[in-house]
PDB file of N, CA and C in Angstrom:
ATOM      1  N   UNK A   1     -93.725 -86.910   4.130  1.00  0.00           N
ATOM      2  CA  UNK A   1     -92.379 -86.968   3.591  1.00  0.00           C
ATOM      3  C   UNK A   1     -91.409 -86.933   4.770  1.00  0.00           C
ATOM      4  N   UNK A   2     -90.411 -87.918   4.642  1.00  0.00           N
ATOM      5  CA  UNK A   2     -89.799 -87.702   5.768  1.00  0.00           C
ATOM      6  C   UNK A   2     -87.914 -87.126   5.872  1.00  0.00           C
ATOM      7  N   UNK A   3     -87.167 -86.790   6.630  1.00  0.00           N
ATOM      8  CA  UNK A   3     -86.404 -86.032   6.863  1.00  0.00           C
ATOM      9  C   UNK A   3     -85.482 -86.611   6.147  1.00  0.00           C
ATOM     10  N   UNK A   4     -85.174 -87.770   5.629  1.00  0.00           N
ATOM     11  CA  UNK A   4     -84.430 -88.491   4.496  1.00  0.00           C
ATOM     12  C   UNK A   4     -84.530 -87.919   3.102  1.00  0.00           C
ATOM     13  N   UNK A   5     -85.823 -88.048   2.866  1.00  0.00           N
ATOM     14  CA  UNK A   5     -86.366 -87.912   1.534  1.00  0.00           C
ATOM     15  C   UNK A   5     -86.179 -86.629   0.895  1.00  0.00           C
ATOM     16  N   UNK A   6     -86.185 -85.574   2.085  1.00  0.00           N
ATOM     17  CA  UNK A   6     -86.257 -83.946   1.944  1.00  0.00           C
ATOM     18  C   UNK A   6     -85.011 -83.722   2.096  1.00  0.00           C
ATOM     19  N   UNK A   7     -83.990 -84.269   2.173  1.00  0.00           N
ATOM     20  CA  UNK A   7     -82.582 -83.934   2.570  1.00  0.00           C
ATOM     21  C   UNK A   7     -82.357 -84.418   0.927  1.00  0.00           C
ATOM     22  N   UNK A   8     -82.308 -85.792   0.264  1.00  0.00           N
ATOM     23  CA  UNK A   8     -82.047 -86.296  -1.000  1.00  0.00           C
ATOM     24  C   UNK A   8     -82.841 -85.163  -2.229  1.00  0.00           C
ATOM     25  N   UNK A   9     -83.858 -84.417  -1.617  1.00  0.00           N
ATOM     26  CA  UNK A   9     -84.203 -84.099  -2.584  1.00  0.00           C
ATOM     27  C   UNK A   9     -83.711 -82.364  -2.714  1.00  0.00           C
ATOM     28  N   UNK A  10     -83.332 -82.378  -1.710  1.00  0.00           N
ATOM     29  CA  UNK A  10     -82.652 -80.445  -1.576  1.00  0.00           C
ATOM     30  C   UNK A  10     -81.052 -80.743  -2.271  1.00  0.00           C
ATOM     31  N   UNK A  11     -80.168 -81.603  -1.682  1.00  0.00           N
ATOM     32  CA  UNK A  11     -79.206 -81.719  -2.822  1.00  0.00           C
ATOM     33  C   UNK A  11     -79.140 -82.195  -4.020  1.00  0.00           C
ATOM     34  N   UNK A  12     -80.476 -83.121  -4.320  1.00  0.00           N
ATOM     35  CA  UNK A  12     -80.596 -82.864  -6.074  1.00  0.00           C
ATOM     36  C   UNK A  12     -80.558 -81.904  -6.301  1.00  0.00           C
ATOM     37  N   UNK A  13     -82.087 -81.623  -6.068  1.00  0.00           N
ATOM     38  CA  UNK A  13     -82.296 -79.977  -6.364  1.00  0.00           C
ATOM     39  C   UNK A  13     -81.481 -78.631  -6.601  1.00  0.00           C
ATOM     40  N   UNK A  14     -80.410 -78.834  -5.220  1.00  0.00           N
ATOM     41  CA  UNK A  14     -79.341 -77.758  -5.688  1.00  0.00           C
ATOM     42  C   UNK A  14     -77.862 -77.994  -6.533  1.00  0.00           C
ATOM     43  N   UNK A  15     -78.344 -79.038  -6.839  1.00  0.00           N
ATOM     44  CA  UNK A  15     -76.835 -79.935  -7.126  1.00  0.00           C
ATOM     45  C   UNK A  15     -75.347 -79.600  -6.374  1.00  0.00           C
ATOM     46  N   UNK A  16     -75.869 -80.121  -4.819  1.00  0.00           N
ATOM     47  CA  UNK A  16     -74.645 -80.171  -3.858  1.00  0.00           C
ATOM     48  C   UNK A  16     -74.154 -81.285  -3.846  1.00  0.00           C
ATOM     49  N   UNK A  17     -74.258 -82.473  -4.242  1.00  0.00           N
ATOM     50  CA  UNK A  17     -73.841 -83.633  -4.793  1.00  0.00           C
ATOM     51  C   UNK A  17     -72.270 -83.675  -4.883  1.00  0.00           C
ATOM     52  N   UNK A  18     -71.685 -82.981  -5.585  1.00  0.00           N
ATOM     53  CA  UNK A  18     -70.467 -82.322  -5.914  1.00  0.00           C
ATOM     54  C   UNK A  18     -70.082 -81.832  -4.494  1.00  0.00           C
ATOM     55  N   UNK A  19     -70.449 -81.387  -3.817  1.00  0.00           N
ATOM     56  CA  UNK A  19     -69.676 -80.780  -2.292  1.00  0.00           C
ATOM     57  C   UNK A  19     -68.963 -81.998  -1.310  1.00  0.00           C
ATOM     58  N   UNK A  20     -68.172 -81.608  -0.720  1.00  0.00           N
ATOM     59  CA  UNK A  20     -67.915 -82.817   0.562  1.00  0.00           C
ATOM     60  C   UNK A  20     -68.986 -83.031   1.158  1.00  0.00           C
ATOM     61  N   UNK A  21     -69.040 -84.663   1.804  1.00  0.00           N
ATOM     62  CA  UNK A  21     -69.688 -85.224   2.678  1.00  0.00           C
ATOM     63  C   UNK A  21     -70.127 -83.908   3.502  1.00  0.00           C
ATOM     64  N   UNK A  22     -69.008 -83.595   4.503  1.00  0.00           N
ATOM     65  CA  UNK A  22     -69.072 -82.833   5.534  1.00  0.00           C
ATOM     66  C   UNK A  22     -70.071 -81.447   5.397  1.00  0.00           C
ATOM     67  N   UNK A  23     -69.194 -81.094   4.575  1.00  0.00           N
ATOM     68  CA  UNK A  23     -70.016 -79.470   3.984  1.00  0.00           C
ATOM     69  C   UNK A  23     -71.632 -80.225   3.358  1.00  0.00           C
ATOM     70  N   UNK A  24     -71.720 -81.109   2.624  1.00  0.00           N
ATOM     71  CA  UNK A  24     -73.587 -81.676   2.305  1.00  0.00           C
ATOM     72  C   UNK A  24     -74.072 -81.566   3.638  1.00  0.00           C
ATOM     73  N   UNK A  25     -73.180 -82.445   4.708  1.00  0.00           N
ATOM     74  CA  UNK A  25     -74.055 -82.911   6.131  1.00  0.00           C
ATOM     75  C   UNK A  25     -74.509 -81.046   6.932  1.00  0.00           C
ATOM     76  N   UNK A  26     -73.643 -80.604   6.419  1.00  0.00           N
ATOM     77  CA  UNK A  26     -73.437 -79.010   7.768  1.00  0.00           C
ATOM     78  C   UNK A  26     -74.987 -78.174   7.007  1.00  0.00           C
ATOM     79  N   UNK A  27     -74.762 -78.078   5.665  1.00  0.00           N
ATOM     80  CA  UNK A  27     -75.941 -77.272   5.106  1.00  0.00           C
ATOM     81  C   UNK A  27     -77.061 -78.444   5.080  1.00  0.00           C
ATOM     82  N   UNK A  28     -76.692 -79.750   4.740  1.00  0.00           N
ATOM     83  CA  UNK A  28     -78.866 -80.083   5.308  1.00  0.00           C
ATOM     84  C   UNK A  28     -78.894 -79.838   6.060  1.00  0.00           C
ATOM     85  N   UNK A  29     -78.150 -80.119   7.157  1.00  0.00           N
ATOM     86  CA  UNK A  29     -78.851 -79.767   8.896  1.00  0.00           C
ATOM     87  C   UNK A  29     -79.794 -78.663   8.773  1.00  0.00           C
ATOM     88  N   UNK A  30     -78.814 -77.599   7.920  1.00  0.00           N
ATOM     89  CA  UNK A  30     -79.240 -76.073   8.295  1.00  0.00           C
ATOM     90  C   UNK A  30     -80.615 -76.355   7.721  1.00  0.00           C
ATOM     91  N   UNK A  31     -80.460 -76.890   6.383  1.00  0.00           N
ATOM     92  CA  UNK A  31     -81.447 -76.609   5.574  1.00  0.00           C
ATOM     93  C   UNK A  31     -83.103 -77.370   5.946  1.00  0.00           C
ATOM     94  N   UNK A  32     -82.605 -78.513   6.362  1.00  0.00           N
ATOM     95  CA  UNK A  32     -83.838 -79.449   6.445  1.00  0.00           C
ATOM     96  C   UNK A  32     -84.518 -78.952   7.993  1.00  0.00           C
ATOM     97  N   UNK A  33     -83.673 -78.058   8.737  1.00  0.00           N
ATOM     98  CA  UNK A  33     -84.494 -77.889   9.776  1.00  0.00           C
ATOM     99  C   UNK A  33     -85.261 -76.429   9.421  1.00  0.00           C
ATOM    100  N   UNK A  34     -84.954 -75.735   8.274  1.00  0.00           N
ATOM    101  CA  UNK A  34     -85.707 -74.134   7.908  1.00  0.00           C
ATOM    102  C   UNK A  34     -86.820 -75.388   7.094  1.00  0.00           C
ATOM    103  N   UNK A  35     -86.816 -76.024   6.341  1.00  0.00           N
ATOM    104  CA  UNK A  35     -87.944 -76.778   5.882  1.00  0.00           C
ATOM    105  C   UNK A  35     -89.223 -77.633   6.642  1.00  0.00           C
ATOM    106  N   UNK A  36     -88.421 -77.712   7.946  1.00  0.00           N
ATOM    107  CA  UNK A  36     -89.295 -78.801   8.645  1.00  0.00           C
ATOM    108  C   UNK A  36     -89.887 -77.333   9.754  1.00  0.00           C
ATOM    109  N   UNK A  37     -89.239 -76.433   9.744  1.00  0.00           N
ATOM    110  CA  UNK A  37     -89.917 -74.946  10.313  1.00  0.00           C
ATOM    111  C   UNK A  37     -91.468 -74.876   9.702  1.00  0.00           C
ATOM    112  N   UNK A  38     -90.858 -74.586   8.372  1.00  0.00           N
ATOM    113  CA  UNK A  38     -91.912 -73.842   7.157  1.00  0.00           C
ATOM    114  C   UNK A  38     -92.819 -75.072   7.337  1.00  0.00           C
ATOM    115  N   UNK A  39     -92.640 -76.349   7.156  1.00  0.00           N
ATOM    116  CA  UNK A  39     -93.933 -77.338   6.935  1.00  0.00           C
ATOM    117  C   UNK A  39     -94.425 -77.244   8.010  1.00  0.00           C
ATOM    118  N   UNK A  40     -94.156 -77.273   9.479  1.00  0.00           N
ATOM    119  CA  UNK A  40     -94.875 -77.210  10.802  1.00  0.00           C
ATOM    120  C   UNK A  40     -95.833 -76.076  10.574  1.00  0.00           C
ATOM    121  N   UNK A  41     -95.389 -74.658   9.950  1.00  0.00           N
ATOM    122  CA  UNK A  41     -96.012 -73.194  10.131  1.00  0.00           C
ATOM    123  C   UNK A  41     -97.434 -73.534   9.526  1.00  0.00           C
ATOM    124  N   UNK A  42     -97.321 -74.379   8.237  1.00  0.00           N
ATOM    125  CA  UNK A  42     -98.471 -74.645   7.590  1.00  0.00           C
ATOM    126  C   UNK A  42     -99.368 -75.153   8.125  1.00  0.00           C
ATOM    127  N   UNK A  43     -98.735 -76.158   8.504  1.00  0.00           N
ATOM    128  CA  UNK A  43     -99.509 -77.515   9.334  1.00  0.00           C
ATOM    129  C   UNK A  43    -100.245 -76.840  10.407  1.00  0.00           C
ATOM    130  N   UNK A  44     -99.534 -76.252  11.259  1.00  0.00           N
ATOM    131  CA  UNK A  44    -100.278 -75.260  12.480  1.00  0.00           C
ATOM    132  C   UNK A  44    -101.297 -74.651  11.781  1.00  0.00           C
ATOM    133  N   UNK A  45    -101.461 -73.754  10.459  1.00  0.00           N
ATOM    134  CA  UNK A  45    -102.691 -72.472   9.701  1.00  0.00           C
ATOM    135  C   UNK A  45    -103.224 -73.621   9.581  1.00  0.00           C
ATOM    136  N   UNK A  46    -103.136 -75.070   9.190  1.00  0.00           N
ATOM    137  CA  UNK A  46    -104.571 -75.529   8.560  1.00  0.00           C
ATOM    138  C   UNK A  46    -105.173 -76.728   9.962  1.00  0.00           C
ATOM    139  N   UNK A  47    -104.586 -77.068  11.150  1.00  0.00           N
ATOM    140  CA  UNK A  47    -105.281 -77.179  12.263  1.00  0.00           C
ATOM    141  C   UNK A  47    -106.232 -76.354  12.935  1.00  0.00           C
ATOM    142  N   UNK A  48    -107.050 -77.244  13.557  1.00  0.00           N
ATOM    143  CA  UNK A  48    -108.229 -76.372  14.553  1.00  0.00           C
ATOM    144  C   UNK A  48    -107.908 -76.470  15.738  1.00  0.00           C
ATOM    145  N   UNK A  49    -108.010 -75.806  16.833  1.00  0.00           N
ATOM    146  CA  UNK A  49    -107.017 -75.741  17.959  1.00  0.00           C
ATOM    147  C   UNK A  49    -106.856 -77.015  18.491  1.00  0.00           C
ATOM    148  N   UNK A  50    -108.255 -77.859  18.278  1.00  0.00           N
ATOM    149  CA  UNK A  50    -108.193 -79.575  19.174  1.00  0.00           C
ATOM    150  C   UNK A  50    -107.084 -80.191  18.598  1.00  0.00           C
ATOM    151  N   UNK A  51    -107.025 -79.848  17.075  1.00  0.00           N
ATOM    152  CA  UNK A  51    -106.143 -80.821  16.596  1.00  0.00           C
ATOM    153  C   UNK A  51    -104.772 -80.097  16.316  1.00  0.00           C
ATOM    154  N   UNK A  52    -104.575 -79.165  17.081  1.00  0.00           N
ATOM    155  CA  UNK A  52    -103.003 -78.847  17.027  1.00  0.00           C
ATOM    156  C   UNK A  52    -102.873 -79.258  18.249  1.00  0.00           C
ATOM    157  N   UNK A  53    -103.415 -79.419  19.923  1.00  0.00           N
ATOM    158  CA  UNK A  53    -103.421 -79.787  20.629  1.00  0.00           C
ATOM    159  C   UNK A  53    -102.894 -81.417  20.730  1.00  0.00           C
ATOM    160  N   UNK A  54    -103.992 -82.306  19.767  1.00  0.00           N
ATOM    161  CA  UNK A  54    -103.348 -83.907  19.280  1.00  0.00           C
ATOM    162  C   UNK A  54    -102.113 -83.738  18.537  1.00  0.00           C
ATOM    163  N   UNK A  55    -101.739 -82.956  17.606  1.00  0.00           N
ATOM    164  CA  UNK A  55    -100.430 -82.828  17.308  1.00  0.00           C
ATOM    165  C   UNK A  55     -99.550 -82.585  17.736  1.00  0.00           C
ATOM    166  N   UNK A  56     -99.676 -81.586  19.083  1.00  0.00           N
ATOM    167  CA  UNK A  56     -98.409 -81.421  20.395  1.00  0.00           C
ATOM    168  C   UNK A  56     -98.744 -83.175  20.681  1.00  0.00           C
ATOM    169  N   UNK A  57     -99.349 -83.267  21.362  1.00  0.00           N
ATOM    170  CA  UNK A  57     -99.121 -84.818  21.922  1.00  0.00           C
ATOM    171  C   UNK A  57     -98.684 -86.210  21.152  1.00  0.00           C
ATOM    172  N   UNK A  58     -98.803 -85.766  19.779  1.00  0.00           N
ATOM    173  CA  UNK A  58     -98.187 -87.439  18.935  1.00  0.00           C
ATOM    174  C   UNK A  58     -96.503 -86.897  18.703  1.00  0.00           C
ATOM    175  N   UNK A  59     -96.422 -85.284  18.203  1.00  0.00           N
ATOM    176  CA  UNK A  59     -94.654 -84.962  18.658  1.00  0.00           C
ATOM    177  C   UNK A  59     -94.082 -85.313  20.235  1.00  0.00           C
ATOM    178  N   UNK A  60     -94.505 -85.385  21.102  1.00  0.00           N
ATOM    179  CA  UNK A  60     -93.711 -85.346  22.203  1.00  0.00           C
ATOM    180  C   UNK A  60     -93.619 -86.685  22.619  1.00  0.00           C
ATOM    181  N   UNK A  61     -94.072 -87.782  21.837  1.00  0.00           N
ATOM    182  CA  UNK A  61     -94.374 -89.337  21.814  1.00  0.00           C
ATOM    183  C   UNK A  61     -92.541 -89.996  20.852  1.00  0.00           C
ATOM    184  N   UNK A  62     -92.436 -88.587  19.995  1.00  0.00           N
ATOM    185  CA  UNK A  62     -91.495 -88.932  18.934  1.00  0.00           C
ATOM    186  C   UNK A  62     -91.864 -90.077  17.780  1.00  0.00           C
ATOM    187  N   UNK A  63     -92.794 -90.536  17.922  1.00  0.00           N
ATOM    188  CA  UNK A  63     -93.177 -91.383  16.848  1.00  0.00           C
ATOM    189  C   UNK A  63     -93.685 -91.025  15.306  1.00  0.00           C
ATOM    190  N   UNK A  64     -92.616 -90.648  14.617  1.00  0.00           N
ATOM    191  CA  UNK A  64     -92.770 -89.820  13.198  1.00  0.00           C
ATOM    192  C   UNK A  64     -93.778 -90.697  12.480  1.00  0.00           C
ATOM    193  N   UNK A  65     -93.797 -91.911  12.676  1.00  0.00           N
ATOM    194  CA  UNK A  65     -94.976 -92.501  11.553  1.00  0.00           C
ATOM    195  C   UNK A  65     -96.340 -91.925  12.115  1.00  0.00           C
ATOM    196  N   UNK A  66     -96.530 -92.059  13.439  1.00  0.00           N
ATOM    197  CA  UNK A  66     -97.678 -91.666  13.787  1.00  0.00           C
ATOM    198  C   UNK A  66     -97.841 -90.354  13.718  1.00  0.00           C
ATOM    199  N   UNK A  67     -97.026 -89.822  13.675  1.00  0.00           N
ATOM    200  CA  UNK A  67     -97.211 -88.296  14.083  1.00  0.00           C
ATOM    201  C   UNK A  67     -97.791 -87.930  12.399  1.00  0.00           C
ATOM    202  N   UNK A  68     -97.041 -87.980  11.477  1.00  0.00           N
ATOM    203  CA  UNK A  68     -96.980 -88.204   9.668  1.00  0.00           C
ATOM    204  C   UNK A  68     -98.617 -89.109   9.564  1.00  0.00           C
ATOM    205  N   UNK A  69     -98.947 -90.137  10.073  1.00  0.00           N
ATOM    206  CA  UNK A  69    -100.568 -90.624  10.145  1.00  0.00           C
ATOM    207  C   UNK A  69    -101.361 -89.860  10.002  1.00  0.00           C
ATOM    208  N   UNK A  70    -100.988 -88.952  11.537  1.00  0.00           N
ATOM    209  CA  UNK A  70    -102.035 -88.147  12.387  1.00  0.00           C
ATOM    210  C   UNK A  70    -102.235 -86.987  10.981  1.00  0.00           C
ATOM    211  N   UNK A  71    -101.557 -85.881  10.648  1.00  0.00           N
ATOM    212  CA  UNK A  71    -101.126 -85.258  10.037  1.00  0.00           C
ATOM    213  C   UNK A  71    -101.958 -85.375   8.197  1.00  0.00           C
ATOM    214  N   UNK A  72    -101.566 -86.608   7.972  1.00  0.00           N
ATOM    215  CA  UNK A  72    -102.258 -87.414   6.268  1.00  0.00           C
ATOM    216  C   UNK A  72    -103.847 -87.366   6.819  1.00  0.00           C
ATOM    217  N   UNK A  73    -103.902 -87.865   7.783  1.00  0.00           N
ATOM    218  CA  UNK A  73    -105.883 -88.041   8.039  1.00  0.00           C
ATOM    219  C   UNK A  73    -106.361 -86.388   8.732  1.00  0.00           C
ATOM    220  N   UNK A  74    -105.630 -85.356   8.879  1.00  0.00           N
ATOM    221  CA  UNK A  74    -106.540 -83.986   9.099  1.00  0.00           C
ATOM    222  C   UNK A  74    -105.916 -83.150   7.997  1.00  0.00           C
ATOM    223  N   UNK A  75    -105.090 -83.404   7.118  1.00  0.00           N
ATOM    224  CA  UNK A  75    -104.626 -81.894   6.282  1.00  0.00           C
ATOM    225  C   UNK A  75    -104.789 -83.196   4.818  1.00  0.00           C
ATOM    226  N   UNK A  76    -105.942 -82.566   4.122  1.00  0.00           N
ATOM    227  CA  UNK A  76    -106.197 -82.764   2.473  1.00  0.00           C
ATOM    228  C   UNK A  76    -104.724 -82.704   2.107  1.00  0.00           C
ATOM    229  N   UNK A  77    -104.400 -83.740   1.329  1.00  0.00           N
ATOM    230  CA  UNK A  77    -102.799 -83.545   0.424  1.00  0.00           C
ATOM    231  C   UNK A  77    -101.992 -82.852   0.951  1.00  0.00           C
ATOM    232  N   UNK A  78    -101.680 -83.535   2.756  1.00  0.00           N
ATOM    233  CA  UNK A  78    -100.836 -83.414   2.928  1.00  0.00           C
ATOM    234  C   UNK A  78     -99.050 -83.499   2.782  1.00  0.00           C
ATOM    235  N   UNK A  79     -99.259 -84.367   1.952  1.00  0.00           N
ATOM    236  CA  UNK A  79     -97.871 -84.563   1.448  1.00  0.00           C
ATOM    237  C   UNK A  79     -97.710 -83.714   0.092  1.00  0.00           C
ATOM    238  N   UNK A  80     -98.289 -83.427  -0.818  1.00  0.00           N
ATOM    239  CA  UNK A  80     -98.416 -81.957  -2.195  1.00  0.00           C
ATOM    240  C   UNK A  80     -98.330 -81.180  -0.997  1.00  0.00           C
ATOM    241  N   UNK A  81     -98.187 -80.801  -0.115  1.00  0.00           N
ATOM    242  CA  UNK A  81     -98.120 -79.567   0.913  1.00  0.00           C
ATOM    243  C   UNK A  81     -96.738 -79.637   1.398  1.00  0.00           C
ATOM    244  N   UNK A  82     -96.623 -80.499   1.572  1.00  0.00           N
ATOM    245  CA  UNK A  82     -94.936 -80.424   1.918  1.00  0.00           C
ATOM    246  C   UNK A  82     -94.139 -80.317   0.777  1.00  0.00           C
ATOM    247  N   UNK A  83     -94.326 -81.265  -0.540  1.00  0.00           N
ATOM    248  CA  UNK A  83     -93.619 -81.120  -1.410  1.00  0.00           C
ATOM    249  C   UNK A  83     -93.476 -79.868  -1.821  1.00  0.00           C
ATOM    250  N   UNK A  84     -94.309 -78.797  -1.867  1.00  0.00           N
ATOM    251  CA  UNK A  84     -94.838 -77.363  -2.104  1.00  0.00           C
ATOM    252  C   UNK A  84     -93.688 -77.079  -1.236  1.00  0.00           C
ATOM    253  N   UNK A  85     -93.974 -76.891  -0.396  1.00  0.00           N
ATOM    254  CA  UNK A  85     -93.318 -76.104   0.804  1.00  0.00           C
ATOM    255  C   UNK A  85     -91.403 -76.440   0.273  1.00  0.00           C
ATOM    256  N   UNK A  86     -91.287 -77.638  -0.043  1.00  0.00           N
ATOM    257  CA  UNK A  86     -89.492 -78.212  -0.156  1.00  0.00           C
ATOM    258  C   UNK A  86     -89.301 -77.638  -1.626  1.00  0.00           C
ATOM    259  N   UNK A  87     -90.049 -77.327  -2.462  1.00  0.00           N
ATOM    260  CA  UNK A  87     -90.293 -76.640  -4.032  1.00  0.00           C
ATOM    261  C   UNK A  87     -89.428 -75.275  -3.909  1.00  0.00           C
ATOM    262  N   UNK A  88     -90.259 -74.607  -2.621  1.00  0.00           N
ATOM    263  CA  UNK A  88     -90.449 -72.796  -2.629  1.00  0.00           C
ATOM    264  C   UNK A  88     -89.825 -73.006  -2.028  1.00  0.00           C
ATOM    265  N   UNK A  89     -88.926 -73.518  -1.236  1.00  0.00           N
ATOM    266  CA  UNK A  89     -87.524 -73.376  -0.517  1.00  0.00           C
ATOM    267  C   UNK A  89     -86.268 -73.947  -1.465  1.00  0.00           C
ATOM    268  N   UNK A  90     -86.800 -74.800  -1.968  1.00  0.00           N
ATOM    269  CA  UNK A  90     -85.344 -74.829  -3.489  1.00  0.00           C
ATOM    270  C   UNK A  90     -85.106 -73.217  -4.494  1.00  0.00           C
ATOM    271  N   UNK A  91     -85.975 -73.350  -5.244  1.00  0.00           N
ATOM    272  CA  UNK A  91     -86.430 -72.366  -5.491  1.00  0.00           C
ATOM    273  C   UNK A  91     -85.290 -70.847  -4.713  1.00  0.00           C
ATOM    274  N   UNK A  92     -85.464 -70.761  -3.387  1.00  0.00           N
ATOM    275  CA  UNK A  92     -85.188 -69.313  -2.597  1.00  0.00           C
ATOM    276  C   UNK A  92     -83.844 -69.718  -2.507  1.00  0.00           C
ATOM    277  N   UNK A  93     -83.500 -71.270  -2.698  1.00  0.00           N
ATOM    278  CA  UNK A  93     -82.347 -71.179  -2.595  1.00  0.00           C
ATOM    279  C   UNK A  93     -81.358 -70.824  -3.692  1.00  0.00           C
ATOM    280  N   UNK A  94     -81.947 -71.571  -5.000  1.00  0.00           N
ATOM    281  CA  UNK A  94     -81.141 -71.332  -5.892  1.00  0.00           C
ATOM    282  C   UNK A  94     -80.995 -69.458  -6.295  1.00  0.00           C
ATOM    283  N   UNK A  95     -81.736 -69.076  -6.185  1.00  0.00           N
ATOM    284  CA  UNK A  95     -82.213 -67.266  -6.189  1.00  0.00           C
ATOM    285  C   UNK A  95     -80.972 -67.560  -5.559  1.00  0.00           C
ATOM    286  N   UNK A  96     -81.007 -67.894  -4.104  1.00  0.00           N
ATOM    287  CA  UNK A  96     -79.837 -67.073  -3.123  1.00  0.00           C
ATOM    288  C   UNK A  96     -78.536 -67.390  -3.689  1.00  0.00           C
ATOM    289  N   UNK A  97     -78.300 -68.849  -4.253  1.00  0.00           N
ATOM    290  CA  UNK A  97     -76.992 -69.108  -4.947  1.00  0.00           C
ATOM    291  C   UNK A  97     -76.427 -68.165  -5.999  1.00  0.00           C
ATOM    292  N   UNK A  98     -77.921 -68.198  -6.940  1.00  0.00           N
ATOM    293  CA  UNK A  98     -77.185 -67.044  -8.276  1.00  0.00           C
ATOM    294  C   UNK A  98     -76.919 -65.210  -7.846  1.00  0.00           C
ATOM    295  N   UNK A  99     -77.177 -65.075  -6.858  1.00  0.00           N
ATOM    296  CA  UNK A  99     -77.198 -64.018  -6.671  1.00  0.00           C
ATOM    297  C   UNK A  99     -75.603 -63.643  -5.706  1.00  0.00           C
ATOM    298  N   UNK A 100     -75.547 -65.024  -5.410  1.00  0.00           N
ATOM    299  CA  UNK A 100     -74.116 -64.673  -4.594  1.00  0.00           C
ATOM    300  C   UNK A 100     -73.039 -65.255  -5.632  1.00  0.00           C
ATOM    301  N   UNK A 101     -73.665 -66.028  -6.686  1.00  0.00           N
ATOM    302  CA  UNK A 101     -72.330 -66.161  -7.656  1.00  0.00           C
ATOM    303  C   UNK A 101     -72.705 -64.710  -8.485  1.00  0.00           C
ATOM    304  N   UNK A 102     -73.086 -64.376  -8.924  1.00  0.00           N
ATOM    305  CA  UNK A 102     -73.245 -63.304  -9.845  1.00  0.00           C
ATOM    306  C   UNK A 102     -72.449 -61.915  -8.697  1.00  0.00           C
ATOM    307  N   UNK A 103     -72.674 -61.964  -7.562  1.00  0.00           N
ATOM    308  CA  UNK A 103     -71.634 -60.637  -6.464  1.00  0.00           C
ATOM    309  C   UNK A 103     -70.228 -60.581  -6.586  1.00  0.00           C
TER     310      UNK A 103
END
């Protein structure tokens, strides 16, 4: 899944749609980079050291298709793993919303 897709799908999700451009652009930043945190953390628990090793080296290439390749051919449903991961971060968010409208 890539950094497009996870950005379109956190302001569905929270329905920021309604916000300014500006204020959407300031919170994905925030947001899509705590998501692309959490999916790396995973990605790292289900590598074996060789292949977190090939995964430093296809990131420092910058080539997201390959890197997203590399990634689909060593982690089973890898992409249900990310979607998971962008789920339980909607999810913490909306918690965090109702809890600061309800203060």
């Amino acid at each position: 899944m890539d950094k497009d897709t996870i950005q379109q799908n956190i302001i569905q999700g929270l329905g920021l749609q309604d916000l300014p451009e500006e204020t959407q652009i300031k919170l994905l930043t925030q947001m899509t980079e705590s998501v692309l945190k959490r999916v790396t953390v995973q990605v790292l628990e289900r590598l074996s050291e060789q292949e977190r090793e090939e995964f430093a080296k296809f990131q420092e290439t910058g080539d997201v298709a390959k890197v997203d390749e590399f990634l689909k051919s060593k982690i089973p449903d890898y992409d249900g793993m990310v979607e998971q991961v962008v789920a339980e971060f909607k999810e913490e968010m909306k918690s965090n919303i109702e809890t600061l409208k309800s203060a």
